[in-house]
PDB file of N, CA and C in Angstrom:
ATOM      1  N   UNK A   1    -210.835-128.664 189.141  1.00  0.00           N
ATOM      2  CA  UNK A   1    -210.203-130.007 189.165  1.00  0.00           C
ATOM      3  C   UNK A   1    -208.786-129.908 189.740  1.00  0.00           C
ATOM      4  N   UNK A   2    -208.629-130.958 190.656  1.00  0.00           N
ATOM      5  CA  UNK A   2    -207.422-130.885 191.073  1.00  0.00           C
ATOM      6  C   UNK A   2    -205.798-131.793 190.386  1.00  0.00           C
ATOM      7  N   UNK A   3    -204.989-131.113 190.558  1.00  0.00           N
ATOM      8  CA  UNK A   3    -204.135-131.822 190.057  1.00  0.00           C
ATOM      9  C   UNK A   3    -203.660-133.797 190.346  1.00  0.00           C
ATOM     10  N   UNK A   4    -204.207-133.934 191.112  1.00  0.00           N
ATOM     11  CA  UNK A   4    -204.487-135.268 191.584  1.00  0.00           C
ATOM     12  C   UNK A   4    -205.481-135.985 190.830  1.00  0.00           C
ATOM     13  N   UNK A   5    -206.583-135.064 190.300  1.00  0.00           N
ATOM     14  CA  UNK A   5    -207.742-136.352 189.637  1.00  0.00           C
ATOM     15  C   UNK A   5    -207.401-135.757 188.302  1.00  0.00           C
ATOM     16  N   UNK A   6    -206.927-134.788 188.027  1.00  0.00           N
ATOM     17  CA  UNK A   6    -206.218-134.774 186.178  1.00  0.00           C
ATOM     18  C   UNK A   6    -205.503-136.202 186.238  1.00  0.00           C
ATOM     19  N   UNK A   7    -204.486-136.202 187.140  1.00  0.00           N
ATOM     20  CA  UNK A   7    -203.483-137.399 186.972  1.00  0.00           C
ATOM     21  C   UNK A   7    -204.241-138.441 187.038  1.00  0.00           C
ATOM     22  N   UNK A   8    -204.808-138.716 188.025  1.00  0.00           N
ATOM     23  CA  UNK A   8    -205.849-140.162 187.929  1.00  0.00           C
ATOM     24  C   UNK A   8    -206.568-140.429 186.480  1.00  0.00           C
ATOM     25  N   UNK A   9    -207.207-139.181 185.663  1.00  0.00           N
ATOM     26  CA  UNK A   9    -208.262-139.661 184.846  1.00  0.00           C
ATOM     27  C   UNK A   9    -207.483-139.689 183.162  1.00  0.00           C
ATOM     28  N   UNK A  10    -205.935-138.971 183.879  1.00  0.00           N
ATOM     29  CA  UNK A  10    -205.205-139.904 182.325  1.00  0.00           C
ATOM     30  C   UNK A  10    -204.162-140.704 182.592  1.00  0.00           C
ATOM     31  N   UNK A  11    -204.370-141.199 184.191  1.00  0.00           N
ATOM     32  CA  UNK A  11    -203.860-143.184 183.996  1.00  0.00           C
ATOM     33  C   UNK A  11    -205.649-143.789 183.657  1.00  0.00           C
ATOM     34  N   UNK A  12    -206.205-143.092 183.661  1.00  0.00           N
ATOM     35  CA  UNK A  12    -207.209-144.317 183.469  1.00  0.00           C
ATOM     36  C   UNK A  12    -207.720-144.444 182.202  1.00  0.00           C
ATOM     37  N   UNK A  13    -206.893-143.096 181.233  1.00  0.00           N
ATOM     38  CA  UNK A  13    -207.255-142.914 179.933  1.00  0.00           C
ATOM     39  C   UNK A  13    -206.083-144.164 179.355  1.00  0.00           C
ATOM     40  N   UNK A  14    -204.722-143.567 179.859  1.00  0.00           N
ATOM     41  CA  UNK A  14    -203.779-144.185 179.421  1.00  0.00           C
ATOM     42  C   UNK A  14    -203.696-145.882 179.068  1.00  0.00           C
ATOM     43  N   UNK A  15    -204.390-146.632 180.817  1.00  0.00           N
ATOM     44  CA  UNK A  15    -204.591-147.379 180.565  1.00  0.00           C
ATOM     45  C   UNK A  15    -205.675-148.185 179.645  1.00  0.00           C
ATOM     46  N   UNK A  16    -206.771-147.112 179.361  1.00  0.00           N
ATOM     47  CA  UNK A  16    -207.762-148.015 178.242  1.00  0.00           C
ATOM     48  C   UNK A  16    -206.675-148.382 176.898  1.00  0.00           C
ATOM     49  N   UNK A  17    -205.932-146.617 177.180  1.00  0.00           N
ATOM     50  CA  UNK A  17    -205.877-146.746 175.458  1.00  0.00           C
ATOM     51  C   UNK A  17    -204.587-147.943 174.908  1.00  0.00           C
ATOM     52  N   UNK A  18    -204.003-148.239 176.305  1.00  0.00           N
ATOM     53  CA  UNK A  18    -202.782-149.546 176.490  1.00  0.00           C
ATOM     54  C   UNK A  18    -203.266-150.399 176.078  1.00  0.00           C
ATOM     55  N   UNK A  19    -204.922-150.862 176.760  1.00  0.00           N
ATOM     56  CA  UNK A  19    -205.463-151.812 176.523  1.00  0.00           C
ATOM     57  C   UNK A  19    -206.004-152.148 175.140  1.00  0.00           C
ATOM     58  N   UNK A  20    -206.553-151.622 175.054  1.00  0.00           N
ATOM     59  CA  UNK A  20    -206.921-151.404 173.315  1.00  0.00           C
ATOM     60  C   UNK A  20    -205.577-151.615 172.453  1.00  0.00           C
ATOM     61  N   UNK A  21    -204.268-151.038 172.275  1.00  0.00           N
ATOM     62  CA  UNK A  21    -203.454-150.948 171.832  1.00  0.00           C
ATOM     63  C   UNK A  21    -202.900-152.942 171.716  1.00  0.00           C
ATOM     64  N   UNK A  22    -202.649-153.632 172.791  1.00  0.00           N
ATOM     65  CA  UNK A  22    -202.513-154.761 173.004  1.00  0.00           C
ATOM     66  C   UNK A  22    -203.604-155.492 172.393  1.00  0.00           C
ATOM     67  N   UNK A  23    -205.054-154.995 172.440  1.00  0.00           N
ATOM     68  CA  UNK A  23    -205.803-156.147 171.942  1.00  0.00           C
ATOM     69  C   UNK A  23    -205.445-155.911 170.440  1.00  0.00           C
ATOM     70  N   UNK A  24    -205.566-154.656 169.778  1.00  0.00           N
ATOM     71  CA  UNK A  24    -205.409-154.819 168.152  1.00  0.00           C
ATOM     72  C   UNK A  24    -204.322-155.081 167.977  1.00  0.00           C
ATOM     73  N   UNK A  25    -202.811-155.145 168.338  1.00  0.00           N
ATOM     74  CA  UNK A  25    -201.462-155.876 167.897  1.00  0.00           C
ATOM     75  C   UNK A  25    -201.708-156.890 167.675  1.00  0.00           C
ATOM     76  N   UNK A  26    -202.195-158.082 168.998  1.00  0.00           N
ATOM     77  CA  UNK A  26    -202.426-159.404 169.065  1.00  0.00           C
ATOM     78  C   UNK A  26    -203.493-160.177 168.001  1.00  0.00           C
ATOM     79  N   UNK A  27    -204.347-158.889 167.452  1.00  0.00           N
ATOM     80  CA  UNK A  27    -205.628-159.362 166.558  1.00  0.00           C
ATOM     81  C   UNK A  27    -204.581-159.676 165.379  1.00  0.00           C
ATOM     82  N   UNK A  28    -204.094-158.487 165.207  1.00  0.00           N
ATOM     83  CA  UNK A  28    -202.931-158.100 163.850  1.00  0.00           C
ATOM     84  C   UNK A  28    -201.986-159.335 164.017  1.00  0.00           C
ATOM     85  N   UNK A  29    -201.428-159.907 164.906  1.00  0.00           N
ATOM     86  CA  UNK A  29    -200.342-161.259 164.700  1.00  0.00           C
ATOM     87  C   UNK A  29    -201.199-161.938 164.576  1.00  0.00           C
ATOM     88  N   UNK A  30    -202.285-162.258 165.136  1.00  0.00           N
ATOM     89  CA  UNK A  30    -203.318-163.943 164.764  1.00  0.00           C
ATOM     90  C   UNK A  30    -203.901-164.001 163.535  1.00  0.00           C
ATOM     91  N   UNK A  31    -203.464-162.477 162.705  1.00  0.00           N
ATOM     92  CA  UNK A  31    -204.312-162.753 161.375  1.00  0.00           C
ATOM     93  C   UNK A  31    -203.403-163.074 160.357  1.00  0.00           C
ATOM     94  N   UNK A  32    -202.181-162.799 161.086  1.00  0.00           N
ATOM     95  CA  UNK A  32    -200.747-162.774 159.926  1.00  0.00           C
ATOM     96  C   UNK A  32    -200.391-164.685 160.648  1.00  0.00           C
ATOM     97  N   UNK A  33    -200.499-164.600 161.530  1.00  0.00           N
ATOM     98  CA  UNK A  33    -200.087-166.372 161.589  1.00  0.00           C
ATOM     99  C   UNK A  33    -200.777-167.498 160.434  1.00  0.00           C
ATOM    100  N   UNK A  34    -202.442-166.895 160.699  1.00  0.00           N
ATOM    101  CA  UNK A  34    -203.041-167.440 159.301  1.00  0.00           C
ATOM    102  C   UNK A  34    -202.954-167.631 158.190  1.00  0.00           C
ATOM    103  N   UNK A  35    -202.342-166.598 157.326  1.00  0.00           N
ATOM    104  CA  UNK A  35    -201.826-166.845 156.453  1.00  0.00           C
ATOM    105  C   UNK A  35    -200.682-167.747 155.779  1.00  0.00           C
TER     106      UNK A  35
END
């Protein structure tokens, strides 16, 4: 593996795990607004 697709396959990790990270914050404020 080259040092080019290491880097590629942890922005593409990075970005899931961003993504994920943003959806459960936003779950976590819409459940606390409810209350």
């Amino acid at each position: 593996m080259t040092i080019y697709e290491a880097l590629s396959l942890l922005a593409q990790f990075s970005s899931i795990l961003l993504a994920t990270l943003a959806l459960t914050v936003s779950i976590i404020v819409s459940q606390q607004k409810k209350k």
